[in-house]
C-alpha atoms as a PDB file:
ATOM      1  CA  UNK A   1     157.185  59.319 103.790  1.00  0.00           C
ATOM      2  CA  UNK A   2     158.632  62.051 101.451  1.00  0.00           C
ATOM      3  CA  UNK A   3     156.505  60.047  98.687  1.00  0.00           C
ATOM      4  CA  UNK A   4     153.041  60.559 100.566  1.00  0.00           C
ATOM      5  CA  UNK A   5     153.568  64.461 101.233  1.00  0.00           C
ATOM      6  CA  UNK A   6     154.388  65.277  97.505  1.00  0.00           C
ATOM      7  CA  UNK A   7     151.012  62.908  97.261  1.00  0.00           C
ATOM      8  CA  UNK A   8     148.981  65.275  99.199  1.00  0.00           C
ATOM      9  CA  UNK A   9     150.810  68.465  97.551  1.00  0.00           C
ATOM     10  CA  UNK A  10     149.193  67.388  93.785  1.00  0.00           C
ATOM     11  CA  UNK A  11     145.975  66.286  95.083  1.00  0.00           C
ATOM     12  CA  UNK A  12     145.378  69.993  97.135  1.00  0.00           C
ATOM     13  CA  UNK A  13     147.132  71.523  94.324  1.00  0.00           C
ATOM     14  CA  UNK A  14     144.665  70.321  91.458  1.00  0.00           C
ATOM     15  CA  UNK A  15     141.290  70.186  93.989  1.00  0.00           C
ATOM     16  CA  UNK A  16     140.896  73.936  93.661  1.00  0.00           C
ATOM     17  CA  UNK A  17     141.304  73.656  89.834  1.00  0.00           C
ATOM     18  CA  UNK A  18     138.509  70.838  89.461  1.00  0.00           C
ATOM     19  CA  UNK A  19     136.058  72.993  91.617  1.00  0.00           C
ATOM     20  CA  UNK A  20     136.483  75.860  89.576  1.00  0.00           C
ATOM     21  CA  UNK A  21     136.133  73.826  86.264  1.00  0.00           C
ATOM     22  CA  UNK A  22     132.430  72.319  87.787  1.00  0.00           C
ATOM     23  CA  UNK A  23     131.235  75.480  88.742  1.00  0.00           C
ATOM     24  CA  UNK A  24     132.188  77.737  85.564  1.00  0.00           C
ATOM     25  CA  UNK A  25     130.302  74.285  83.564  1.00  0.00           C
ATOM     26  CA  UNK A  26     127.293  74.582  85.938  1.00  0.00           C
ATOM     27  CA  UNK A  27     127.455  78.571  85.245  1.00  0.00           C
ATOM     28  CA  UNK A  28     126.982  77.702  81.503  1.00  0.00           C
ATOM     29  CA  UNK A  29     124.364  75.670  81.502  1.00  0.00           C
ATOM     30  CA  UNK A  30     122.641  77.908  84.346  1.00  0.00           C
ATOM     31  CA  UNK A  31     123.532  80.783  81.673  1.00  0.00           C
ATOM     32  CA  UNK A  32     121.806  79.002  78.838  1.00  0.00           C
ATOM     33  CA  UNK A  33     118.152  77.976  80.515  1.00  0.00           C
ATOM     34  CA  UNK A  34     118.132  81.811  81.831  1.00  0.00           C
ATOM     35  CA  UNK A  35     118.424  83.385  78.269  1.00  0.00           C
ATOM     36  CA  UNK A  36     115.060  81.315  77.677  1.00  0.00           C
ATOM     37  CA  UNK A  37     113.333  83.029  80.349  1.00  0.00           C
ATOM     38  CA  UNK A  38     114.658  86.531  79.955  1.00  0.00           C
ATOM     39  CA  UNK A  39     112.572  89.602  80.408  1.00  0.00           C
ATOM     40  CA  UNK A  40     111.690  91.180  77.492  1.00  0.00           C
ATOM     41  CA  UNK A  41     113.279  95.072  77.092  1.00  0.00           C
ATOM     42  CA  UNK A  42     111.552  98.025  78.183  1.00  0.00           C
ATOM     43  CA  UNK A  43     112.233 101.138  76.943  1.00  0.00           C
ATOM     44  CA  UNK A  44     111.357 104.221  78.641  1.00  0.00           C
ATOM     45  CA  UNK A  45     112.038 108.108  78.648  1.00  0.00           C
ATOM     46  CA  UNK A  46     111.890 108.694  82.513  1.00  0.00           C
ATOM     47  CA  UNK A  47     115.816 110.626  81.534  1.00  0.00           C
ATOM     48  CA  UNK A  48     114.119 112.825  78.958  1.00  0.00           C
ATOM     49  CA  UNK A  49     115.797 110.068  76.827  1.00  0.00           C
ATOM     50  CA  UNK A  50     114.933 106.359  75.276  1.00  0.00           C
ATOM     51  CA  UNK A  51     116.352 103.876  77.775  1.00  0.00           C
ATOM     52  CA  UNK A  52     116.321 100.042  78.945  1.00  0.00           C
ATOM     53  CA  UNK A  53     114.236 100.325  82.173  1.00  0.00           C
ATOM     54  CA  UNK A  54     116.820  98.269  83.611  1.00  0.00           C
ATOM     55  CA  UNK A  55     119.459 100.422  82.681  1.00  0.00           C
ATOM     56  CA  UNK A  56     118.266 103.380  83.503  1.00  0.00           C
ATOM     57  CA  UNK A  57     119.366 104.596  87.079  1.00  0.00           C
ATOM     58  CA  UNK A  58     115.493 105.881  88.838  1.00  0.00           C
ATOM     59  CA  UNK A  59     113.325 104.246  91.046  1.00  0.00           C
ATOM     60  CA  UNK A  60     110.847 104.131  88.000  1.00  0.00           C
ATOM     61  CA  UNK A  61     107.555 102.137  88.009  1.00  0.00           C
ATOM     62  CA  UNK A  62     106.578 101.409  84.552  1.00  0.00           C
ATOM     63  CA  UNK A  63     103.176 100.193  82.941  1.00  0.00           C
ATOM     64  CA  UNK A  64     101.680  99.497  79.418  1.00  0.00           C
ATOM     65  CA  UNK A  65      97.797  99.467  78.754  1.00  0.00           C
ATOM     66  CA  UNK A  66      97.980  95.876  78.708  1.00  0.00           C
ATOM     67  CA  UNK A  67      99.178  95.844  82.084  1.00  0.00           C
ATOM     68  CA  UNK A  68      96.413  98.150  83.117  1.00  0.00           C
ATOM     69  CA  UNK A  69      94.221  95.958  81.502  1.00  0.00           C
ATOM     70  CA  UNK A  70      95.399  92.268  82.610  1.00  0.00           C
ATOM     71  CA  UNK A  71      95.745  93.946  86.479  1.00  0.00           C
ATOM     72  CA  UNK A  72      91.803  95.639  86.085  1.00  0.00           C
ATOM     73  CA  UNK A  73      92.925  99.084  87.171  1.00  0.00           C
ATOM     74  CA  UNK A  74      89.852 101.117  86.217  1.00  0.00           C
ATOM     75  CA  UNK A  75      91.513 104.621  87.437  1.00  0.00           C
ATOM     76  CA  UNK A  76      93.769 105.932  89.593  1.00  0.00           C
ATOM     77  CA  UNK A  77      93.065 105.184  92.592  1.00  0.00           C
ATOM     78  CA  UNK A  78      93.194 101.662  91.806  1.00  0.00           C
ATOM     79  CA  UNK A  79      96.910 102.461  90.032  1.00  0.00           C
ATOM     80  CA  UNK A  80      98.107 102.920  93.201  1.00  0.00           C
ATOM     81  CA  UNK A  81      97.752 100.021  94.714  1.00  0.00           C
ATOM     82  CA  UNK A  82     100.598  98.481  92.166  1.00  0.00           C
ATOM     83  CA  UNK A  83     103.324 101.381  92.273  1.00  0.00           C
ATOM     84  CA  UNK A  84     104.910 101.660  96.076  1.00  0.00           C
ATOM     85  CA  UNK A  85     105.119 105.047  98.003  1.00  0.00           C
ATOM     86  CA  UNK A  86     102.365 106.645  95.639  1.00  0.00           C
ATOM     87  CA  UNK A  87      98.752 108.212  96.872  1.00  0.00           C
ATOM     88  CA  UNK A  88      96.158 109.258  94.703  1.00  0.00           C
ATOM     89  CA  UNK A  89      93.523 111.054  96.928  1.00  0.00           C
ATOM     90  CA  UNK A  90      90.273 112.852  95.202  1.00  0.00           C
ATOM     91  CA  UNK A  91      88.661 116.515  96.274  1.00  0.00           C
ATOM     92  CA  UNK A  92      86.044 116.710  93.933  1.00  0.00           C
ATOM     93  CA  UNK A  93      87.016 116.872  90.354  1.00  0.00           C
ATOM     94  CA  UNK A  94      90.836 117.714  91.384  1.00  0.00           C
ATOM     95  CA  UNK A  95      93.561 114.879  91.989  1.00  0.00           C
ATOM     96  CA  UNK A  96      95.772 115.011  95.198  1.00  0.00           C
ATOM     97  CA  UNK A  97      99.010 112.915  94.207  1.00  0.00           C
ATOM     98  CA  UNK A  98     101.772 111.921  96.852  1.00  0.00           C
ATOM     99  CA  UNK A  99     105.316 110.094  96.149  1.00  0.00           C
ATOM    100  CA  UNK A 100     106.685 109.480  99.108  1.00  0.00           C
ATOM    101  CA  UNK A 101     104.477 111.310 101.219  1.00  0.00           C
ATOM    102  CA  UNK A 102     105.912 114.575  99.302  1.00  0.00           C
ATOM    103  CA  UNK A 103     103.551 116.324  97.151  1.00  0.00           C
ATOM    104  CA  UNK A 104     100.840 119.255  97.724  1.00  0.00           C
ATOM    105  CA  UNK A 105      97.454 119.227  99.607  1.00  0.00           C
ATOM    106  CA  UNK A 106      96.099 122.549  97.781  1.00  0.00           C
ATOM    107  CA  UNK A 107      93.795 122.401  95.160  1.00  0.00           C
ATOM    108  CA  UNK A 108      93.386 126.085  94.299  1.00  0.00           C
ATOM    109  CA  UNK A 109      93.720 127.722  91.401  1.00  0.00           C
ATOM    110  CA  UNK A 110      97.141 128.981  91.981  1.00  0.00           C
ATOM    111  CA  UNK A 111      98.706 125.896  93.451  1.00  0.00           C
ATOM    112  CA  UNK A 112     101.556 124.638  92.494  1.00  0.00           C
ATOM    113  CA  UNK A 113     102.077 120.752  92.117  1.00  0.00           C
ATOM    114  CA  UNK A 114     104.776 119.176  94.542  1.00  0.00           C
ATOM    115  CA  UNK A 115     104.535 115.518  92.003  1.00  0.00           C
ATOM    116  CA  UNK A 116     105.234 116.853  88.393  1.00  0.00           C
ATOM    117  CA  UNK A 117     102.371 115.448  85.398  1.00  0.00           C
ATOM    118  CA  UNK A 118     103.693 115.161  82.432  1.00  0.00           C
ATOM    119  CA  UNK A 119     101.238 114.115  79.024  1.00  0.00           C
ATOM    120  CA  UNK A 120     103.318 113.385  75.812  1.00  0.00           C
ATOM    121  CA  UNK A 121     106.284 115.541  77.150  1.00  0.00           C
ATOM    122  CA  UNK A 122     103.963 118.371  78.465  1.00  0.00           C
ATOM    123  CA  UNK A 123     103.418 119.662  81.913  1.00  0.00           C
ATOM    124  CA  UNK A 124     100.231 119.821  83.273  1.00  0.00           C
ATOM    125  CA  UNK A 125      99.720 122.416  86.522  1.00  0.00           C
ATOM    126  CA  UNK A 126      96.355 120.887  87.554  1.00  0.00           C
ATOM    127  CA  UNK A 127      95.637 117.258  88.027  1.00  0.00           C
ATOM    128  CA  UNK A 128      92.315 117.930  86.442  1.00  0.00           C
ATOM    129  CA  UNK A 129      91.536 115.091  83.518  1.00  0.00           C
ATOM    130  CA  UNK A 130      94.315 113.209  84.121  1.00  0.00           C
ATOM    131  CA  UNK A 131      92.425 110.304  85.164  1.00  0.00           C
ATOM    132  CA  UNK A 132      90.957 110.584  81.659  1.00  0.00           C
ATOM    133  CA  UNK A 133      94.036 111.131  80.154  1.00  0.00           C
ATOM    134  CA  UNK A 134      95.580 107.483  81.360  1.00  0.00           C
ATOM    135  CA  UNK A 135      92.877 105.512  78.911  1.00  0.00           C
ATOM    136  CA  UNK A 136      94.414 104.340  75.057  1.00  0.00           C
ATOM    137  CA  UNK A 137      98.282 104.710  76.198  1.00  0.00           C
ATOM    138  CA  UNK A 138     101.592 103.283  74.896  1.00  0.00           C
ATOM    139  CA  UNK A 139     102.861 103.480  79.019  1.00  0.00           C
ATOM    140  CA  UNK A 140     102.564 105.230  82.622  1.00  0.00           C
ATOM    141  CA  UNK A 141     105.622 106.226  84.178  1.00  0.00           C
ATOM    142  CA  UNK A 142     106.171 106.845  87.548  1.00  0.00           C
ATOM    143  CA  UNK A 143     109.316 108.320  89.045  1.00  0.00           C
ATOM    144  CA  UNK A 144     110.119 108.069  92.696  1.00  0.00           C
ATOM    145  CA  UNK A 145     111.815 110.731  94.601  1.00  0.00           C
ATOM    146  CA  UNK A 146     113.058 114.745  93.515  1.00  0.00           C
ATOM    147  CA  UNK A 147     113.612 114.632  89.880  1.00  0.00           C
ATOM    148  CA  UNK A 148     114.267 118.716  89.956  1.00  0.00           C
ATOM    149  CA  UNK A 149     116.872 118.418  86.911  1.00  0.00           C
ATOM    150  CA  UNK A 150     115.011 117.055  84.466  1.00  0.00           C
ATOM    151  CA  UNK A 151     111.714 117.891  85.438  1.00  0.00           C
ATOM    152  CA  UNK A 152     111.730 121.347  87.125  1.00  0.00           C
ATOM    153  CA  UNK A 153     110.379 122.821  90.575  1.00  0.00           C
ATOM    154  CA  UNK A 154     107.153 120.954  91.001  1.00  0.00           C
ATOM    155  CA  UNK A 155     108.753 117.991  90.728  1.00  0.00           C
ATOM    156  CA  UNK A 156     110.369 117.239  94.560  1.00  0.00           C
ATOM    157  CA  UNK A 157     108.371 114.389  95.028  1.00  0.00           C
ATOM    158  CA  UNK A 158     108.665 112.746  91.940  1.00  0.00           C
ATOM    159  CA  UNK A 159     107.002 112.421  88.192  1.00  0.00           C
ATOM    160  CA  UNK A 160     104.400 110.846  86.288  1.00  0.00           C
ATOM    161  CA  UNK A 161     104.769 110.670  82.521  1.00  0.00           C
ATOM    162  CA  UNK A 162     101.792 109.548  80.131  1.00  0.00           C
ATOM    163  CA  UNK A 163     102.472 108.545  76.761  1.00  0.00           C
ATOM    164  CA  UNK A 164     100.026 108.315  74.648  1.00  0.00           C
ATOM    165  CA  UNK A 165      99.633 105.416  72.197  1.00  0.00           C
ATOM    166  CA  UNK A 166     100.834 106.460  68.851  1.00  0.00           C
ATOM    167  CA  UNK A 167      98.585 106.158  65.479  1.00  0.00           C
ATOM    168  CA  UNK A 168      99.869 103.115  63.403  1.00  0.00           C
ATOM    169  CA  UNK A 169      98.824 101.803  60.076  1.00  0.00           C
ATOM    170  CA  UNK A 170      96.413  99.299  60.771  1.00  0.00           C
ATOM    171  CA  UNK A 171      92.696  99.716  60.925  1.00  0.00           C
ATOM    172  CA  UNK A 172      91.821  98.963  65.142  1.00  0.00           C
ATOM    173  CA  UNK A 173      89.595  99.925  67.583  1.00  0.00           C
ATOM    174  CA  UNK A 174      88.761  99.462  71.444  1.00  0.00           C
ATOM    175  CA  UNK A 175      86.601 100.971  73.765  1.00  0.00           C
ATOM    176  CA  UNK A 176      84.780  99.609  77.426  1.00  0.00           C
ATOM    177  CA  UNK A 177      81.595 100.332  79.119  1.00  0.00           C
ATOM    178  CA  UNK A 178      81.096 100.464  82.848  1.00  0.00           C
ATOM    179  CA  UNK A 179      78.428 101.189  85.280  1.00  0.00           C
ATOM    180  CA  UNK A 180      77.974 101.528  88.697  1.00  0.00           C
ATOM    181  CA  UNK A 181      77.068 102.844  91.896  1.00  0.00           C
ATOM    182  CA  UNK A 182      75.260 106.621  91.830  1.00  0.00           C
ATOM    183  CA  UNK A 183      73.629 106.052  88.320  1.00  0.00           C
ATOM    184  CA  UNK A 184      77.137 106.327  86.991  1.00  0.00           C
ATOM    185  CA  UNK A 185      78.456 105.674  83.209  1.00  0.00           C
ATOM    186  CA  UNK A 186      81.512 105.787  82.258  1.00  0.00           C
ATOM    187  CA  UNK A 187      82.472 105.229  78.023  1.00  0.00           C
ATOM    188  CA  UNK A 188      85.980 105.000  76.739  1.00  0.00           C
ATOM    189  CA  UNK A 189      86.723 104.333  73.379  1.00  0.00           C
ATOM    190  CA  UNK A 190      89.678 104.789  70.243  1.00  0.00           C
ATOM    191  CA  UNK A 191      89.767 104.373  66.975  1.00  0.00           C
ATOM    192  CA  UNK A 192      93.040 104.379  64.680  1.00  0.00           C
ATOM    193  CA  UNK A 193      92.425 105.007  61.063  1.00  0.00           C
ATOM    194  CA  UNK A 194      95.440 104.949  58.358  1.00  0.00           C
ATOM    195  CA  UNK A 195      94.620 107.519  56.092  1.00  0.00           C
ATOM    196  CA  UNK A 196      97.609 106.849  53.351  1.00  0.00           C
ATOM    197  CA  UNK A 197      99.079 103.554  53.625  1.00  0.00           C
ATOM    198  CA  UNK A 198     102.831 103.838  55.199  1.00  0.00           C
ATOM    199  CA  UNK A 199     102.701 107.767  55.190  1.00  0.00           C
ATOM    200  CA  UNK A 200      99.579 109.546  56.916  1.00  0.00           C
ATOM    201  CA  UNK A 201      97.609 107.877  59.782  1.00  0.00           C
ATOM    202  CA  UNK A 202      95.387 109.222  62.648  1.00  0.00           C
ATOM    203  CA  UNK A 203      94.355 107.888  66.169  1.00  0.00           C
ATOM    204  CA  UNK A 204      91.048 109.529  68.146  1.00  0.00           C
ATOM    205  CA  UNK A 205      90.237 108.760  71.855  1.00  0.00           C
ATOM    206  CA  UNK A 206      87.383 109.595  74.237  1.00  0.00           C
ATOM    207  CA  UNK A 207      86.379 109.368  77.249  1.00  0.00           C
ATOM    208  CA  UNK A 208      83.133 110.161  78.946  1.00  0.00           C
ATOM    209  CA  UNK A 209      81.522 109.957  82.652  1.00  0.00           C
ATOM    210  CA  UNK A 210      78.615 110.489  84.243  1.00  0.00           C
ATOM    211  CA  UNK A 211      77.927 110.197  87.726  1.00  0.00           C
ATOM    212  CA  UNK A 212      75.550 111.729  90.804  1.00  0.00           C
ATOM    213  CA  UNK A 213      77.441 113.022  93.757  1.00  0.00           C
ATOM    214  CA  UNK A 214      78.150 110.864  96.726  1.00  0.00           C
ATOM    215  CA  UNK A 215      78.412 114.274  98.952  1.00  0.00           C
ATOM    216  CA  UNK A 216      74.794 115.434 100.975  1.00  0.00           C
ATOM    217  CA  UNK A 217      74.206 118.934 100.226  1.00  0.00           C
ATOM    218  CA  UNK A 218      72.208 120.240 103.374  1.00  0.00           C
ATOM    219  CA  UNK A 219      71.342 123.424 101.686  1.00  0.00           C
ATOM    220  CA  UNK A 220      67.976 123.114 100.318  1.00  0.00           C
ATOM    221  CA  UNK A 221      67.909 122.625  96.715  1.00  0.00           C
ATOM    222  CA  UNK A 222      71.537 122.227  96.362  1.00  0.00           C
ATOM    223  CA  UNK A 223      73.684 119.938  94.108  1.00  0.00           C
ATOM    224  CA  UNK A 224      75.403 116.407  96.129  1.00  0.00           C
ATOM    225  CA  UNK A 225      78.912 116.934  95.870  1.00  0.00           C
ATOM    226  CA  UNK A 226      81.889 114.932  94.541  1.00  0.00           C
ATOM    227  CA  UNK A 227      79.443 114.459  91.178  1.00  0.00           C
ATOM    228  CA  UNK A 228      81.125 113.766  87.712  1.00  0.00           C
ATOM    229  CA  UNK A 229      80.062 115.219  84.658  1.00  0.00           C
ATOM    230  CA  UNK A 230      83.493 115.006  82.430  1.00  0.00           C
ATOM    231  CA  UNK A 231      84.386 114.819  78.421  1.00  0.00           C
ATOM    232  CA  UNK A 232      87.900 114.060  77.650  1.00  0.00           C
ATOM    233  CA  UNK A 233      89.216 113.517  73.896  1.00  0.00           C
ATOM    234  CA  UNK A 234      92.230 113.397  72.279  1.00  0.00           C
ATOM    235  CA  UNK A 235      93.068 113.168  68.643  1.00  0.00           C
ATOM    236  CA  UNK A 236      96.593 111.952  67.192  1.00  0.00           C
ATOM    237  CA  UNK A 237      97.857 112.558  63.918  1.00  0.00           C
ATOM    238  CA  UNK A 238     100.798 110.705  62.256  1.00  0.00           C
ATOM    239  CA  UNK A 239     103.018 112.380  59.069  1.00  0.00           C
ATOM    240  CA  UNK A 240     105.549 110.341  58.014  1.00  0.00           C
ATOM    241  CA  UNK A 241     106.847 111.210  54.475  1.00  0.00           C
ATOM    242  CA  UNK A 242     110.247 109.767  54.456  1.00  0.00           C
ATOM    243  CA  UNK A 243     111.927 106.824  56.598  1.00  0.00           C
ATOM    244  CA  UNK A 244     114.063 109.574  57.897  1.00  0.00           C
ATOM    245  CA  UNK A 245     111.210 111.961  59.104  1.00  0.00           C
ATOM    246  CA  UNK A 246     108.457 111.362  61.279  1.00  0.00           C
ATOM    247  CA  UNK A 247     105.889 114.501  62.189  1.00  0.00           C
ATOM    248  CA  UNK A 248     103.299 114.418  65.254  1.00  0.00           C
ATOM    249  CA  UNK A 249      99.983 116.761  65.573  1.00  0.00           C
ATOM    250  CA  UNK A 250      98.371 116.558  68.902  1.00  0.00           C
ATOM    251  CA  UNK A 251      95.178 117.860  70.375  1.00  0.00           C
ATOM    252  CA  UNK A 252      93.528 117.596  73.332  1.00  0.00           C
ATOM    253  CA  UNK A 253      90.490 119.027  75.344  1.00  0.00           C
ATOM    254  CA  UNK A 254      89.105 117.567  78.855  1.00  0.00           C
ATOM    255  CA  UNK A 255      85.522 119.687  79.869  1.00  0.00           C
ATOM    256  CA  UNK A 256      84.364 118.999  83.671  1.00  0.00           C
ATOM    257  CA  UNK A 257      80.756 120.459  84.143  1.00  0.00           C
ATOM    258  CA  UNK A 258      80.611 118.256  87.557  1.00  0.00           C
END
């Protein structure tokens, strides 16, 4: 009898020790088919820094022009639809944005912004062109909820930054076409040149749209509202004389006649 207890004393001793040793060997080979499939890194500045998006401690929505591309977002209000808690809402030529259901209904001239637009680092007051702006970019980024600290006052429902894709040293080019309802035409296009090979290059973008108001004007002989008549452009260029130095020129204009 004392023989079957010391029995049953090993075998409960050494069961917890088997289990362990199956499931740290099923953890290593679960380890080694996940490093296949591993996301590839994102890097972002939503901390006024280079980070890993999945490091980096926001609720931050992040998208490349592929992205924009592969899911056919055409402008902003179609952006929306991917990034949660954010409205785009139009008033003519000016943008309404909402995080959260925190932002600013005013329009006016002196308005101030309750969602914070950023371009390359820049603020922008007036969400005028921005919809232009988001065509030939390295990334959108959209930050959720008050980001006062990094990004100032008109920033208590969140941020949107737009970086714009850099000029490289390959010759490239893209550009789209689109038509539709209201006679309207829309032309986007870029071109990156490399001027000296490895040291000087420049990248130029531009957009263009043309469209008739959807908005009846009762007054006789007046202009339809909500028209678009816009010219964006923006032109990029690269100095880079050393490994150790790079040097970035940047100018933009965006014209609404609409």
């Amino acid at each position: 009898m004392q023989k079957i207890e010391s029995t049953k004393f090993t075998l409960f001793t050494f069961l917890p020790l088997l289990m362990f040793c199956l499931c740290a060997q099923a953890q290593s080979s679960g380890g080694t088919v996940n490093d296949g499939n591993r996301l590839e890194e994102i890097r972002v500045t939503a901390e006024r820094r280079e980070t890993d998006l999945q490091e980096t401690p926001l609720a931050v929505t992040t998208f490349n022009q592929q992205a924009l591309d592969d899911l056919n977002i055409q402008d902003l209000s179609d952006f929306q639809s991917f990034v949660p808690s954010l409205i785009f809402s139009q008033d003519n030529s000016e943008f309404k944005v909402l995080i959260r259901g925190v932002g600013s209904d005013d329009v006016g001239t002196n308005s101030q912004p309750g969602v914070a637009l950023h371009l390359d680092g820049m603020f922008i007051g007036r969400a005028s062109g921005f919809n232009a702006a988001t065509y030939d970019i390295n990334r959108i980024e959209v930050l959720r909820g008050p980001q006062g600290t990094l990004y100032g006052r008109n920033s208590t429902g969140g941020a949107i930054n737009v970086i714009s894709q850099a000029p490289d040293y390959e010759l490239s080019s893209l550009g789209d076409v689109r038509f539709g309802s209201y006679d309207e035409v829309r032309f986007r296009g870029a071109l990156n040149v490399p001027l000296i090979e490895d040291k000087l290059a420049a990248r130029i973008t531009a957009v263009t749209e043309d469209r008739d108001g959807y908005e009846k004007n009762l007054y006789p002989g007046g202009a339809d509202g909500a028209d678009a008549d816009d010219t964006y452009w923006r032109a990029q260029l690269l100095f880079e004389p050393v490994d150790t130095l790079s040097v970035m020129f940047r100018a933009s204009q965006y014209e609404s006649r609409g």
